[in-house]
C-alpha atoms as a PDB file:
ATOM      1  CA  UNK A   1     -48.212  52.612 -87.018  1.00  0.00           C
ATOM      2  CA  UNK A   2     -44.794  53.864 -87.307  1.00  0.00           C
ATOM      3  CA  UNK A   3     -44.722  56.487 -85.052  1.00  0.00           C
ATOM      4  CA  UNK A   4     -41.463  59.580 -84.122  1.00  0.00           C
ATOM      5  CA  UNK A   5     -41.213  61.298 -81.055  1.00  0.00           C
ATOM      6  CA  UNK A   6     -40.550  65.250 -81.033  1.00  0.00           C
ATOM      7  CA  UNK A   7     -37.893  66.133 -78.289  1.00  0.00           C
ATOM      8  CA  UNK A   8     -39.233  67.382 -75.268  1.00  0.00           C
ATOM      9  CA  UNK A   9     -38.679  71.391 -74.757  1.00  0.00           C
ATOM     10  CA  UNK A  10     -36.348  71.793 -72.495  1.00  0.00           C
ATOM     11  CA  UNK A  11     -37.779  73.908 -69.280  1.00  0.00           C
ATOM     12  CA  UNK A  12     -40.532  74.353 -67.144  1.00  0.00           C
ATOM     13  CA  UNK A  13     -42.393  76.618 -64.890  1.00  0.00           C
ATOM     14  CA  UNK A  14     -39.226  77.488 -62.717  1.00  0.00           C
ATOM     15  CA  UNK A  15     -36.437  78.413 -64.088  1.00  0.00           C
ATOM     16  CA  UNK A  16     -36.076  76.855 -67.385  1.00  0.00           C
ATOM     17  CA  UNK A  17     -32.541  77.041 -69.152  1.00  0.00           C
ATOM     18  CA  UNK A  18     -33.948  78.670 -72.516  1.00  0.00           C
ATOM     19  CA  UNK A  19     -30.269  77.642 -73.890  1.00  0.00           C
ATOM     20  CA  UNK A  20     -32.200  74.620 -74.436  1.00  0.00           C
ATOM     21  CA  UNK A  21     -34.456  75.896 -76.557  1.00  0.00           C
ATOM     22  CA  UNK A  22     -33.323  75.179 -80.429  1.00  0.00           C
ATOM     23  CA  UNK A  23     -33.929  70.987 -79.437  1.00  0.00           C
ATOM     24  CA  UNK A  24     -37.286  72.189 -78.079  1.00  0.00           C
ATOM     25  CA  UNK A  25     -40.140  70.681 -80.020  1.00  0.00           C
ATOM     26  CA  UNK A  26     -41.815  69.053 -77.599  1.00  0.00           C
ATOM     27  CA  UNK A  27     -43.139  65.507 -77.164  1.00  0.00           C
ATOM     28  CA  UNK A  28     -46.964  65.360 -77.991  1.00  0.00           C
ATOM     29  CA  UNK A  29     -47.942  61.598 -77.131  1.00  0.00           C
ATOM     30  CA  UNK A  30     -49.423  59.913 -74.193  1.00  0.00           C
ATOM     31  CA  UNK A  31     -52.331  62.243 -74.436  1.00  0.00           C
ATOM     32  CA  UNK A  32     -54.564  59.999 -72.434  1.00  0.00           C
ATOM     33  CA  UNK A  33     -52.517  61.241 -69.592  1.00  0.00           C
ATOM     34  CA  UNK A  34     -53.162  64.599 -70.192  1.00  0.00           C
ATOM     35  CA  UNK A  35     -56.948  63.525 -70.061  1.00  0.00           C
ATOM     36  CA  UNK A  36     -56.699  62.317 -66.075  1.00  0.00           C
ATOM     37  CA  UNK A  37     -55.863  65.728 -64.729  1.00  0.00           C
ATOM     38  CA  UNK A  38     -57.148  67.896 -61.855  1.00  0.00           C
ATOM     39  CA  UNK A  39     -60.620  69.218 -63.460  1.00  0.00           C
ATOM     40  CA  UNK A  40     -59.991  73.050 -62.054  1.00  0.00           C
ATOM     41  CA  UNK A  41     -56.947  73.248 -64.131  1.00  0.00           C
ATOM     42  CA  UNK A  42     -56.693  73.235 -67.961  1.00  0.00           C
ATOM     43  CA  UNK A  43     -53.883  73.827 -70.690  1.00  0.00           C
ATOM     44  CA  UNK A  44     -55.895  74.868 -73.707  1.00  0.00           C
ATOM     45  CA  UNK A  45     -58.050  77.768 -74.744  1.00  0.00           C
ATOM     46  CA  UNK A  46     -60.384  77.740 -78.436  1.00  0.00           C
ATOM     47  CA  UNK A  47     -63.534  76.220 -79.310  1.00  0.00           C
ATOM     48  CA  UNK A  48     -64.755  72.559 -79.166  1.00  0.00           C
ATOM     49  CA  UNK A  49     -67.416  71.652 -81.979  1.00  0.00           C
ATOM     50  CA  UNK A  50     -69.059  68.330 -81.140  1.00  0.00           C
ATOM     51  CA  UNK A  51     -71.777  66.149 -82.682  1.00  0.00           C
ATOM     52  CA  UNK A  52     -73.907  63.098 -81.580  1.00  0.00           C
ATOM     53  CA  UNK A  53     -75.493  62.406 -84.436  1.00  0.00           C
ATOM     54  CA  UNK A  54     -73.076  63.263 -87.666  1.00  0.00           C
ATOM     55  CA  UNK A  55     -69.752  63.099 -88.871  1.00  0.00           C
ATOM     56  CA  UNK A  56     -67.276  65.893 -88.805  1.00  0.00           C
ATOM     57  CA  UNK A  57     -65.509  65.244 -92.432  1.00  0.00           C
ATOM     58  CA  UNK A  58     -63.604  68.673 -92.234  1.00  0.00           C
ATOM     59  CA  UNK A  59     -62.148  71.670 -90.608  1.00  0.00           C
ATOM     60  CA  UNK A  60     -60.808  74.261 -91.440  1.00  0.00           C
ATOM     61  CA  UNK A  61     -58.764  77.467 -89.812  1.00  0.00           C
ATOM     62  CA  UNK A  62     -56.151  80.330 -90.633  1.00  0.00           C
ATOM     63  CA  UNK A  63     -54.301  82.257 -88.103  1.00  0.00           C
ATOM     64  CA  UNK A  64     -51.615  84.649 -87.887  1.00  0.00           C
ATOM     65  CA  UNK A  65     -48.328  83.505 -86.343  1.00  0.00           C
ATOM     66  CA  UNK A  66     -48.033  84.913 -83.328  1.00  0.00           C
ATOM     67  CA  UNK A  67     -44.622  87.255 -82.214  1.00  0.00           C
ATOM     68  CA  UNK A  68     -44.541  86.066 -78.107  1.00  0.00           C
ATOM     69  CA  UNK A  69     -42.499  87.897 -75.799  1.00  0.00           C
ATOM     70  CA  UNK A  70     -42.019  86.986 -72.091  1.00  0.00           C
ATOM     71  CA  UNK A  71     -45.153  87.620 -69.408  1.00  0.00           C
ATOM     72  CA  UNK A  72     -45.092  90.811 -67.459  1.00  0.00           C
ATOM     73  CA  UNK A  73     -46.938  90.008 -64.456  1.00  0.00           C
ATOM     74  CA  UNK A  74     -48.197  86.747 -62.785  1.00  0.00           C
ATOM     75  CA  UNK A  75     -45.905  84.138 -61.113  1.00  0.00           C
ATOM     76  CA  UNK A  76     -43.818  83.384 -64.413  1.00  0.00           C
ATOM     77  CA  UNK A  77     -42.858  86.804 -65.137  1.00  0.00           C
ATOM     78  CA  UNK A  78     -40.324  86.529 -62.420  1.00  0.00           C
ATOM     79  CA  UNK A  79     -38.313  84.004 -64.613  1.00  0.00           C
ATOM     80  CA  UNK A  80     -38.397  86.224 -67.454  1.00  0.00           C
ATOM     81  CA  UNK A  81     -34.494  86.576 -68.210  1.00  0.00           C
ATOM     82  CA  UNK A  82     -34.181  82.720 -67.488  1.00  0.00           C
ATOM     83  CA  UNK A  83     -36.674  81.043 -68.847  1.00  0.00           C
ATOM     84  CA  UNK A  84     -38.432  79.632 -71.959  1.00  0.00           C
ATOM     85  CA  UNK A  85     -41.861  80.476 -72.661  1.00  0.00           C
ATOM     86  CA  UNK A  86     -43.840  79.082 -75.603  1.00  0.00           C
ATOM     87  CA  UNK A  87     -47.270  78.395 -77.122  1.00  0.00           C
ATOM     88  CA  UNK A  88     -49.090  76.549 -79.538  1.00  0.00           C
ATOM     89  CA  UNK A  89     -51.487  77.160 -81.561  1.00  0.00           C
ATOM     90  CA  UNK A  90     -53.421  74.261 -83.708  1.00  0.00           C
ATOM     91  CA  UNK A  91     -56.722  73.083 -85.735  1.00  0.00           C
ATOM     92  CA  UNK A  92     -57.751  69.606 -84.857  1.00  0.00           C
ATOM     93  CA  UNK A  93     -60.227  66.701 -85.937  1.00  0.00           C
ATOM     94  CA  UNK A  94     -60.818  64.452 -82.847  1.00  0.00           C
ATOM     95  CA  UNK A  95     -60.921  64.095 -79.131  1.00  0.00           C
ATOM     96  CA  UNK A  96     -59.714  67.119 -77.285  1.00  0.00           C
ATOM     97  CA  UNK A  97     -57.108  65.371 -75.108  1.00  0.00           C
ATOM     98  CA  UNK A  98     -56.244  67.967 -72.058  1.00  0.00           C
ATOM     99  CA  UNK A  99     -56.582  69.262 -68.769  1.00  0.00           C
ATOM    100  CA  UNK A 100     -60.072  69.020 -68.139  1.00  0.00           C
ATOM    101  CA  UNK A 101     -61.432  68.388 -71.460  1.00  0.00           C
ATOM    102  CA  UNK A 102     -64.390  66.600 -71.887  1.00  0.00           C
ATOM    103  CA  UNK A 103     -64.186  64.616 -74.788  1.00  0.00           C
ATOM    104  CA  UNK A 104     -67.172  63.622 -77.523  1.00  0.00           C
ATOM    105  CA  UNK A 105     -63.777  61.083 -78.034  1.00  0.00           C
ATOM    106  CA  UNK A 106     -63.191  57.955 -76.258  1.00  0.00           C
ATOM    107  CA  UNK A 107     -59.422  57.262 -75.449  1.00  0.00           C
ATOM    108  CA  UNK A 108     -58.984  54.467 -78.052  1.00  0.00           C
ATOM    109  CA  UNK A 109     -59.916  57.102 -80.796  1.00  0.00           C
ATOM    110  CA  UNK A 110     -57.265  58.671 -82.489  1.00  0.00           C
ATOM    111  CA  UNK A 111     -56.991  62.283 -83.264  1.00  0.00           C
ATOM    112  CA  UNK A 112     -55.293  64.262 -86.082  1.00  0.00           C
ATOM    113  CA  UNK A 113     -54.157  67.666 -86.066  1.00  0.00           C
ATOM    114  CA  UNK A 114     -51.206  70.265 -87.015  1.00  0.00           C
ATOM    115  CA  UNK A 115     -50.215  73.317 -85.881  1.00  0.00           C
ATOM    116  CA  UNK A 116     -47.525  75.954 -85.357  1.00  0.00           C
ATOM    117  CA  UNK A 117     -45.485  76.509 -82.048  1.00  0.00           C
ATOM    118  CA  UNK A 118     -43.879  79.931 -81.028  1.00  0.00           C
ATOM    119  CA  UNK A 119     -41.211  80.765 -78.362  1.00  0.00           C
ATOM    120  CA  UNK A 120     -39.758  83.282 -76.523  1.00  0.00           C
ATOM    121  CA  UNK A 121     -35.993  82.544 -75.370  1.00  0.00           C
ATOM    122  CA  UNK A 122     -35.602  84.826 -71.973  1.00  0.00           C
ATOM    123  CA  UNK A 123     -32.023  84.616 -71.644  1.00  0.00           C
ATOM    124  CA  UNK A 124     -31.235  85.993 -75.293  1.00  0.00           C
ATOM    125  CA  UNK A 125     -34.198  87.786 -75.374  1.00  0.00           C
ATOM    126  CA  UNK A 126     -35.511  86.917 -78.474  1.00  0.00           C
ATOM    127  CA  UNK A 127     -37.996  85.369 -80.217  1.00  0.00           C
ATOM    128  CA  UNK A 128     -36.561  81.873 -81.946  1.00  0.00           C
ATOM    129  CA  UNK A 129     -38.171  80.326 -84.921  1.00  0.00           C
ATOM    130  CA  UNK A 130     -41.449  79.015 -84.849  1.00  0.00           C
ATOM    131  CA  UNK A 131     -42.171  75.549 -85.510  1.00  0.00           C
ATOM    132  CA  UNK A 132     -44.591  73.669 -87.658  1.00  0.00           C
ATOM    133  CA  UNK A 133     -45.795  70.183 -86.726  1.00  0.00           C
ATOM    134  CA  UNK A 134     -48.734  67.771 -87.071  1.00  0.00           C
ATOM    135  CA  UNK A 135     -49.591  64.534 -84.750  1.00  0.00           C
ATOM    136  CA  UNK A 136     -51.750  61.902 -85.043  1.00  0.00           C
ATOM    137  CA  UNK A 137     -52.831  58.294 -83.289  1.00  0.00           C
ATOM    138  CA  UNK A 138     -54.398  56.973 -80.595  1.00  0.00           C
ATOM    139  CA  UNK A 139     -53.553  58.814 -76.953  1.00  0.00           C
ATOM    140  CA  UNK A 140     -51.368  55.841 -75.819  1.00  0.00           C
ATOM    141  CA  UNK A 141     -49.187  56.414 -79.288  1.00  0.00           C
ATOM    142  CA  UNK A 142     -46.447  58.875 -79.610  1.00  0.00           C
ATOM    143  CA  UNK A 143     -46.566  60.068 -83.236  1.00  0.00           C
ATOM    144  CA  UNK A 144     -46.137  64.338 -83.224  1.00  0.00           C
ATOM    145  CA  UNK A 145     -43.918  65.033 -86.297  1.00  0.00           C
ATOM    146  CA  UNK A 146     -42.231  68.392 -88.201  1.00  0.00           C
ATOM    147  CA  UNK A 147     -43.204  69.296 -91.249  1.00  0.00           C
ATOM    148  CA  UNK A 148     -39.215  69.083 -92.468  1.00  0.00           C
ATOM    149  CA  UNK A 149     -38.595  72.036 -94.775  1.00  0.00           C
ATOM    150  CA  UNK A 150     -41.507  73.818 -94.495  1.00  0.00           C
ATOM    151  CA  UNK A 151     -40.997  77.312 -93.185  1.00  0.00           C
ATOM    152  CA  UNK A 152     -42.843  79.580 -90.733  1.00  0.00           C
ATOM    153  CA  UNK A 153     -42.459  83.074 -89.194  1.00  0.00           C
ATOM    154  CA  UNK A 154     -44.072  85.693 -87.203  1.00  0.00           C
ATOM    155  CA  UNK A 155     -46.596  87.473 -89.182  1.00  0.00           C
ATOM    156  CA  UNK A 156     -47.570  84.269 -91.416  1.00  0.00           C
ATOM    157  CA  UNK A 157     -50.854  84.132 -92.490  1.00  0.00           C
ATOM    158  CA  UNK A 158     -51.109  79.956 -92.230  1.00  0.00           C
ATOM    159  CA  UNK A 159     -53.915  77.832 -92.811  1.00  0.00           C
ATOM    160  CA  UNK A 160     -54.838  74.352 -91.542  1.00  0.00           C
ATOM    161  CA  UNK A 161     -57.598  71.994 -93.286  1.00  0.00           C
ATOM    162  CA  UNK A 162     -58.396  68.323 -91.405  1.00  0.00           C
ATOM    163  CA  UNK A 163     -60.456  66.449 -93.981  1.00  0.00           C
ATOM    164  CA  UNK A 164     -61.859  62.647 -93.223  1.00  0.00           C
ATOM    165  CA  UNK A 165     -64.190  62.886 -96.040  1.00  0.00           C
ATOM    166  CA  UNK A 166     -65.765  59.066 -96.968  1.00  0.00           C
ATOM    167  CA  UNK A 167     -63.482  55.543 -96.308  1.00  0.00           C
ATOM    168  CA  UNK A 168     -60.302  57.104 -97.315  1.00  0.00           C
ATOM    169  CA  UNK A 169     -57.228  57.888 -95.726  1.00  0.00           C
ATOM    170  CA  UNK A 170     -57.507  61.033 -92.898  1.00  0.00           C
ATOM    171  CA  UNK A 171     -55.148  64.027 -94.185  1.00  0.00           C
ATOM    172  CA  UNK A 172     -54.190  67.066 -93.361  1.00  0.00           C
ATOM    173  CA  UNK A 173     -53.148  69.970 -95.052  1.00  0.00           C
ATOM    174  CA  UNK A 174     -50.564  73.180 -93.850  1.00  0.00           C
ATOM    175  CA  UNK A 175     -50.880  76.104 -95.929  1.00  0.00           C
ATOM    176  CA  UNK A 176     -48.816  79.444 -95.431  1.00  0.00           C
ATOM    177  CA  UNK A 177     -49.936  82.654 -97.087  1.00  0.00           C
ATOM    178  CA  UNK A 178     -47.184  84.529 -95.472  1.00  0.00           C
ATOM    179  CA  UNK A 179     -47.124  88.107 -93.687  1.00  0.00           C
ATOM    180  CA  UNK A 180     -48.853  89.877 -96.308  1.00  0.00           C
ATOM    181  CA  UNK A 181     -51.883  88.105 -97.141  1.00  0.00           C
ATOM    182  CA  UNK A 182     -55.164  89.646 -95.283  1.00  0.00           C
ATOM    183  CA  UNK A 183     -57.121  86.430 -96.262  1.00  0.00           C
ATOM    184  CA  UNK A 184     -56.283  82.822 -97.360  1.00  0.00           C
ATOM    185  CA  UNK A 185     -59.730  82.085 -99.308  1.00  0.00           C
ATOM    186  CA  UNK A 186     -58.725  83.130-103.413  1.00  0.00           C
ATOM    187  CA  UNK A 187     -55.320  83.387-102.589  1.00  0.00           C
ATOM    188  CA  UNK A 188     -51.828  81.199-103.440  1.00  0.00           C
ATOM    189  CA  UNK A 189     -50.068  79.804-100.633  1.00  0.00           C
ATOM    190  CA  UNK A 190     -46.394  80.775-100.663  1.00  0.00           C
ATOM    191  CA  UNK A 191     -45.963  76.984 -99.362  1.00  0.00           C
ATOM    192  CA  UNK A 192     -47.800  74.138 -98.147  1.00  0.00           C
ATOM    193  CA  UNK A 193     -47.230  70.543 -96.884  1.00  0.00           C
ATOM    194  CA  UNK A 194     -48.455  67.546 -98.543  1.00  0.00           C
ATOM    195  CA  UNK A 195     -51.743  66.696 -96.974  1.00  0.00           C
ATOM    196  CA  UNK A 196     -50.984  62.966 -96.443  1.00  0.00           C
ATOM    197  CA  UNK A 197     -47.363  63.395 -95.380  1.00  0.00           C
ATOM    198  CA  UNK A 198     -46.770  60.801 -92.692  1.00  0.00           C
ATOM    199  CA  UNK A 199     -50.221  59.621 -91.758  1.00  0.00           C
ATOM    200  CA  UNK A 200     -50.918  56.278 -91.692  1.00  0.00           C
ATOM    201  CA  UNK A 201     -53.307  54.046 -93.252  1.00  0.00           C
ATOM    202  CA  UNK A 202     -54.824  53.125 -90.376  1.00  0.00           C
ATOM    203  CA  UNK A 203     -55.887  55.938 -89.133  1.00  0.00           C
ATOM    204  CA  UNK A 204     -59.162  56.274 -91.024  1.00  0.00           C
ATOM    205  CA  UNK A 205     -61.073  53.392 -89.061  1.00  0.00           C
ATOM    206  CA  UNK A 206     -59.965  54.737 -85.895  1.00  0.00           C
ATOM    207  CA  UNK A 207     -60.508  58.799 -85.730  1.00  0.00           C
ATOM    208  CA  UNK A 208     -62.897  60.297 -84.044  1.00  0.00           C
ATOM    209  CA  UNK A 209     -65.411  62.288 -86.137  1.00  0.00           C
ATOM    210  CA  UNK A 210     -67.477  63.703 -83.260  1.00  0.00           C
ATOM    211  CA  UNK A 211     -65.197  66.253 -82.455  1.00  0.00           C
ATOM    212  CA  UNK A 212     -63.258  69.486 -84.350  1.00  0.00           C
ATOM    213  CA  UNK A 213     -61.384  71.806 -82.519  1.00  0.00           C
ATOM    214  CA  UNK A 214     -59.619  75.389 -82.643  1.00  0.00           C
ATOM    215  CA  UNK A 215     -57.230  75.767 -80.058  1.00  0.00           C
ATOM    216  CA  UNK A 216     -53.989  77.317 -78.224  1.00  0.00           C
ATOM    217  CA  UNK A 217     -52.225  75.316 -76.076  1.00  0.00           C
ATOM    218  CA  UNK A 218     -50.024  75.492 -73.122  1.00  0.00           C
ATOM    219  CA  UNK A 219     -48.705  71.720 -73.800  1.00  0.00           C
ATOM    220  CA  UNK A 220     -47.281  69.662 -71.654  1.00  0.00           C
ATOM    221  CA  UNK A 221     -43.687  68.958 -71.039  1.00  0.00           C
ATOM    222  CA  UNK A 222     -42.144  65.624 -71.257  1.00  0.00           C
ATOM    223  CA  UNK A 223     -41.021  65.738 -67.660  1.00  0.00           C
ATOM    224  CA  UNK A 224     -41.470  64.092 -64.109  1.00  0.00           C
ATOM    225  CA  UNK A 225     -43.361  65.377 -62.505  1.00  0.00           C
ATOM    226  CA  UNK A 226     -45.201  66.445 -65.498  1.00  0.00           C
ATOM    227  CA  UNK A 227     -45.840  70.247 -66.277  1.00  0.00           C
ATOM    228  CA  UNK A 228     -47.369  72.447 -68.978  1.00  0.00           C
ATOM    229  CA  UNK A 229     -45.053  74.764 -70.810  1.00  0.00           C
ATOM    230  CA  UNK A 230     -44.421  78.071 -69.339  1.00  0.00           C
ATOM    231  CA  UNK A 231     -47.091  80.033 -71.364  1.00  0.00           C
ATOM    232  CA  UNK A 232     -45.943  82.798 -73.483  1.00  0.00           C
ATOM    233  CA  UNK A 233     -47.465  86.132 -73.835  1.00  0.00           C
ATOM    234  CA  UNK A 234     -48.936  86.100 -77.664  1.00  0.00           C
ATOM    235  CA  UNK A 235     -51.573  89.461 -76.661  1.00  0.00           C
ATOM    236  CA  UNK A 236     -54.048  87.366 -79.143  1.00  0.00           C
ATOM    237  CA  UNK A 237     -54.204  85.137 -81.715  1.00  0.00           C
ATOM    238  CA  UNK A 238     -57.668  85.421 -83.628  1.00  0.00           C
ATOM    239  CA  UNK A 239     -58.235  82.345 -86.074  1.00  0.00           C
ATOM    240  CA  UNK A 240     -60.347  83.191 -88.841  1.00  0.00           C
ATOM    241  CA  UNK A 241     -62.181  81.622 -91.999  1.00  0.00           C
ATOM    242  CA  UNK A 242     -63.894  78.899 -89.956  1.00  0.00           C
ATOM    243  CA  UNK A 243     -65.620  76.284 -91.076  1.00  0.00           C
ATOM    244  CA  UNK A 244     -66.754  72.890 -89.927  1.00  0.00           C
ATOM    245  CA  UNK A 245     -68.348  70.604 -92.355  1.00  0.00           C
ATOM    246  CA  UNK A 246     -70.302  67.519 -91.713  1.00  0.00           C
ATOM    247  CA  UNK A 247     -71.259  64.102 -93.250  1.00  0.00           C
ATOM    248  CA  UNK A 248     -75.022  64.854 -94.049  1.00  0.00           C
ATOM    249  CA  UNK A 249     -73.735  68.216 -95.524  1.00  0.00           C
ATOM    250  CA  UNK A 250     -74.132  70.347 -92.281  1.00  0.00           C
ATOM    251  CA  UNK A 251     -72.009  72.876 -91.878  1.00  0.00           C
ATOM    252  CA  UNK A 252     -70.427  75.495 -88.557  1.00  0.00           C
ATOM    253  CA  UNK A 253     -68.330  77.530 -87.127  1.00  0.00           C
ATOM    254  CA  UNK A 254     -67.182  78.790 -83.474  1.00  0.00           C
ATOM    255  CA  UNK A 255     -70.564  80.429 -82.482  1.00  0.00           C
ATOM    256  CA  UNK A 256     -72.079  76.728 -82.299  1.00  0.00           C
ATOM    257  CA  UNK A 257     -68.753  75.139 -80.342  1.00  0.00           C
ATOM    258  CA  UNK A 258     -68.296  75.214 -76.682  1.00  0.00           C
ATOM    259  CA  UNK A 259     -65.419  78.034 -75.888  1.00  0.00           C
ATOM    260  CA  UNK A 260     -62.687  76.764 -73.251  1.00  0.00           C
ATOM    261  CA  UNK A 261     -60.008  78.426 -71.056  1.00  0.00           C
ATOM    262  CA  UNK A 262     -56.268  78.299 -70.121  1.00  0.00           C
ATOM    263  CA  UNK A 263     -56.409  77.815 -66.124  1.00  0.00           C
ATOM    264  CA  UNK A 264     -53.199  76.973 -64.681  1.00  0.00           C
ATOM    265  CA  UNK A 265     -52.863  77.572 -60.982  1.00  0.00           C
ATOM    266  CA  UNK A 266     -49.249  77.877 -60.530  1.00  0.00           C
ATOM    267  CA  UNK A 267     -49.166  80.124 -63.586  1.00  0.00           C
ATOM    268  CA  UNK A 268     -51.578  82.772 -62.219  1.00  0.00           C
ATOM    269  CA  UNK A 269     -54.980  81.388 -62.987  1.00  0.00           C
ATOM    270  CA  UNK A 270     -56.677  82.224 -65.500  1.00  0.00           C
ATOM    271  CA  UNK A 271     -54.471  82.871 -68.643  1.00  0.00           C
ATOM    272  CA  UNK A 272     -56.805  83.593 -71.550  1.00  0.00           C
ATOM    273  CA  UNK A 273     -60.284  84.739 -72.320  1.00  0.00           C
ATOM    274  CA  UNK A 274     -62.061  83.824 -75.353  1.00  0.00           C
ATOM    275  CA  UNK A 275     -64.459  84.931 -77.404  1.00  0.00           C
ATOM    276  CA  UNK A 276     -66.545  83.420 -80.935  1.00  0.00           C
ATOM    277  CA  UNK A 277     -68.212  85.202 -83.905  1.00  0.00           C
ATOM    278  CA  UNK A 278     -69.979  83.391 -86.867  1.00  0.00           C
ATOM    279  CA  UNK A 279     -66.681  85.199 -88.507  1.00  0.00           C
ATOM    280  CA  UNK A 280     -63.692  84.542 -86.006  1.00  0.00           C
ATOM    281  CA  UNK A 281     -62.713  83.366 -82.676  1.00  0.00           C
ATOM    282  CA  UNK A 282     -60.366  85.522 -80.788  1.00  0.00           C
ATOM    283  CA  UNK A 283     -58.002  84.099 -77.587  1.00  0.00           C
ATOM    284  CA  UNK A 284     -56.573  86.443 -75.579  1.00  0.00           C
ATOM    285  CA  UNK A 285     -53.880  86.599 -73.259  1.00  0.00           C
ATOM    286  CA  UNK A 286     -54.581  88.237 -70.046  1.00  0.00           C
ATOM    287  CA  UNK A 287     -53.617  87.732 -66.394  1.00  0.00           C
ATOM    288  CA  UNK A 288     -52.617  91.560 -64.996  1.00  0.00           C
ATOM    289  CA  UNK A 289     -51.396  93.310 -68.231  1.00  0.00           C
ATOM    290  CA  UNK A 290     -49.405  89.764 -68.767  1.00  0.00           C
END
């Protein structure tokens, strides 16, 4: 599988140089590294549907871009004027490969799933430009790529469809509605990604269709020793129009999925709290007003 490498994002936990920022976009592979971590901590809050006994053919999310801004309490608020902060924020079909996260998925599944990262430059104070991405392979495969020209700001209404419907090829579509649309079902996107840009052939036979997922992430950083991302403060992002769809014509939503949390030690704890409705799934940020 041909696979490309996003740069890692410059910074960490102490002190990161946020000047580092614009190469940011940070390296996704080697998730079954991310899988062999401490069990008390993890780095991603949402909902996990899972199934024994059916395939998950689709999923299906929209969310509003987030605007993040630094944290104003807990241990990384103290790097505030120095530091990057960031967070992503994703719809996924396959294993959940984190901190913690146990997976429907073996590690020799692949996974396939696209998002939208935010971030929150401390030294210039500022929000820079979000950044939209998808990744898929197998955990030991490096393969997280942009979606080159397709644009994304704060406010964007986007929405994210996983389909692995039948013996064809996996895809994934990107859809953004932009800052004024309440609702993406009815409506025109203003743009979206091809749904088969970049995936490979290959994929199909190897995906992992026990497992869906709606989550935020506090990803990890392409460093030694490796570290998540400095989380950002995003207040909440709710992801809406849910809907999980299976094989043998099931369908579901977050009510039925099993709701995790951000809990990062050195970053304060507990960073989020989640919540699910047969409607939407809300994760907040919390940690002392943070």
């Amino acid at each position: 599988m041909k696979t490309a490498i996003i740069a890692a994002l410059a910074g960490a936990l102490t002190a990161v140089p946020a000047s580092a920022a614009p190469e940011s976009l940070h390296h996704r592979g080697q998730m079954d590294q991310q899988r062999q971590r401490r069990a008390a901590e993890s780095i991603q809050a949402g909902a996990v549907f899972s199934t024994v006994s059916d395939d998950i053919t689709s999923i299906t999310g929209t969310f509003r871009v987030p605007d993040p801004f630094a944290p104003t309490a807990g241990p990384t608020s103290a790097n505030a004027d120095r530091a990057t902060f960031a967070v992503s924020i994703y719809v996924s079909l396959g294993g959940l490969a984190g901190e913690a996260s146990a997976s429907a998925c073996a590690n020799t599944t692949s996974t396939l799933r696209a998002g939208v990262d935010v971030f929150w430059d401390g030294i210039s104070g500022i929000v820079t430009a979000p950044f939209a991405w998808y990744q898929f392979g197998t955990p030991a495969e490096n393969t997280a790529f942009g979606y080159a020209g397709f644009g994304v700001a704060g406010g964007d209404l986007v929405r994210i469809t996983a389909t692995a419907a039948g013996t064809g090829n996996p895809t994934i579509l990107i859809e953004n509605y932009g800052p004024d649309a309440k609702v993406a079902a009815g409506a025109t996107p203003r743009e979206s990604a091809p749904p088969t840009y970049g995936v490979g052939d290959n994929l199909g036979a190897s995906l992992c269709k026990s497992e869906a997922s709606w989550i935020v992430e506090a990803y990890w950083l392409d460093e030694q020793p490796r570290v998540p991302v400095a989380l950002a403060n995003f207040t909440d992002v709710t992801f809406t129009e849910l809907a999980v769809k299976t094989k043998s014509g099931k369908t579901g939503d977050a009510t039925g999925a099993k709701l995790v949390e951000i809990n990062l030690a050195a970053q304060g704890g507990q960073l989020t709290k989640t919540a699910a409705s047969a409607a939407s799934l809300q994760v907040k940020r919390v940690l002392g007003g943070a």
